[in-house]
C-alpha atoms as a PDB file:
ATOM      1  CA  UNK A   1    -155.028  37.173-160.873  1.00  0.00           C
ATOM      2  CA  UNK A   2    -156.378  33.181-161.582  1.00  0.00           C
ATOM      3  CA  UNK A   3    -159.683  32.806-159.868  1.00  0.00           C
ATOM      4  CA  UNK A   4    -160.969  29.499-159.495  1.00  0.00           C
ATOM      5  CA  UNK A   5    -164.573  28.879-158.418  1.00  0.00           C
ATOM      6  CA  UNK A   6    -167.448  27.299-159.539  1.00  0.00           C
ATOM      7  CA  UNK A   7    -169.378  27.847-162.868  1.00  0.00           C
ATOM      8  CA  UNK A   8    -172.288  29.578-162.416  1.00  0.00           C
ATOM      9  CA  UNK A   9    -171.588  31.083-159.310  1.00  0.00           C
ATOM     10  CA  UNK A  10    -171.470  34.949-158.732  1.00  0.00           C
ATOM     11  CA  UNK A  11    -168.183  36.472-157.680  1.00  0.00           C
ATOM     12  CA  UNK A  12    -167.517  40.059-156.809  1.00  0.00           C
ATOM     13  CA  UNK A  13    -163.647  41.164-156.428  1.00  0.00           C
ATOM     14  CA  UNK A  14    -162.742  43.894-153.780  1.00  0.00           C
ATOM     15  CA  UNK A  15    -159.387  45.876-153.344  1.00  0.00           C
ATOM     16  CA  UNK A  16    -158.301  47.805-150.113  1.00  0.00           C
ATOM     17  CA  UNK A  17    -154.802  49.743-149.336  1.00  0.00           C
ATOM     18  CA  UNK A  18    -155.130  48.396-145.235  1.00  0.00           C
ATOM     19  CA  UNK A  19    -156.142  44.467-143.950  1.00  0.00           C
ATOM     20  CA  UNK A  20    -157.677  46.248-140.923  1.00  0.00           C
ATOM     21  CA  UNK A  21    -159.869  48.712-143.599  1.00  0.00           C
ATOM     22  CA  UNK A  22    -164.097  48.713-143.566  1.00  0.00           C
ATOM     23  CA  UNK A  23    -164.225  50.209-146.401  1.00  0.00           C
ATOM     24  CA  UNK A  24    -163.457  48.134-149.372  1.00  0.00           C
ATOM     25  CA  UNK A  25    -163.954  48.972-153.282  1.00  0.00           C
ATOM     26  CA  UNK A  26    -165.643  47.085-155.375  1.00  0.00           C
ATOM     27  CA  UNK A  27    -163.795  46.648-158.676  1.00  0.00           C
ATOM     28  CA  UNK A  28    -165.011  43.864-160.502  1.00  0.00           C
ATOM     29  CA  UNK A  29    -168.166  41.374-160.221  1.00  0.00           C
ATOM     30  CA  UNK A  30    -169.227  38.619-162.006  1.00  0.00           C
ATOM     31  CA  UNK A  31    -172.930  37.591-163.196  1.00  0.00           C
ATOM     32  CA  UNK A  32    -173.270  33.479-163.348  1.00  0.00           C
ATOM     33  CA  UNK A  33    -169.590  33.199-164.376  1.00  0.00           C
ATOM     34  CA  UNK A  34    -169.278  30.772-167.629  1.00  0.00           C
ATOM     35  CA  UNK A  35    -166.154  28.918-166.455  1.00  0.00           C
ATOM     36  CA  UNK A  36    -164.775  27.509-163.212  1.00  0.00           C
ATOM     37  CA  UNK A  37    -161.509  30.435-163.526  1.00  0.00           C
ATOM     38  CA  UNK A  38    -160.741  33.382-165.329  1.00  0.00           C
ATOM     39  CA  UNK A  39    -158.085  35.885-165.324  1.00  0.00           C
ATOM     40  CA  UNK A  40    -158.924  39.292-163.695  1.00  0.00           C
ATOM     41  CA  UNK A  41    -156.650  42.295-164.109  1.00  0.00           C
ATOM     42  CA  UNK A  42    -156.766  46.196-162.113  1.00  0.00           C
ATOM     43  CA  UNK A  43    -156.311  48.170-165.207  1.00  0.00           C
ATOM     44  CA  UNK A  44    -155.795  50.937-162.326  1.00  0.00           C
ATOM     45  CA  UNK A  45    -153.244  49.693-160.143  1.00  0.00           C
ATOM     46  CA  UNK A  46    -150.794  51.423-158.875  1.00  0.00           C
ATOM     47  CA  UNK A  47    -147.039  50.526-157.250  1.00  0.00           C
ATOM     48  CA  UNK A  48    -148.331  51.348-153.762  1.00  0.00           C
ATOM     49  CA  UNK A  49    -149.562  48.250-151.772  1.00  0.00           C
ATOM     50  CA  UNK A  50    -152.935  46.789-152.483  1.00  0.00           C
ATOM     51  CA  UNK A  51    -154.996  44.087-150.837  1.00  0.00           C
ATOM     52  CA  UNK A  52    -157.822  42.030-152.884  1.00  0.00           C
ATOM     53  CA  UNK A  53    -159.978  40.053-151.379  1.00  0.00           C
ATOM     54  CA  UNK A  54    -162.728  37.765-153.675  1.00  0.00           C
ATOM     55  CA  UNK A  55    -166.328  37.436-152.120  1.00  0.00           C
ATOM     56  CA  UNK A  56    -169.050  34.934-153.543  1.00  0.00           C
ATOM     57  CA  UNK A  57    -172.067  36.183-154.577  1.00  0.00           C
ATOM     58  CA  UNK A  58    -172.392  40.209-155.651  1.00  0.00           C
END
């Protein structure tokens, strides 16, 4: 995935298997991040359906 944001700005990724879910996993988070985008990949996807969802701040 292409995130675009702001520079500087803290940015924690979260994936789910269900919309309606409360409990999402954190997979990736970003301290102060260097550019405004960067590339993030799930190294443990699967072929079953996943949701992501990007939140600012960790």
């Amino acid at each position: 995935m292409l995130l675009h944001g702001v520079a500087g700005q803290s940015y924690t990724l979260q994936m789910s298997t269900s919309l309606s879910s409360t409990n999402w996993t954190k997979l990736f988070i970003t301290n102060n991040a260097a550019t405004n985008s960067f590339y993030v990949t799930n190294p443990n996807a699967t072929n079953s359906a996943r949701f992501y969802r990007f939140l600012i701040g960790p």
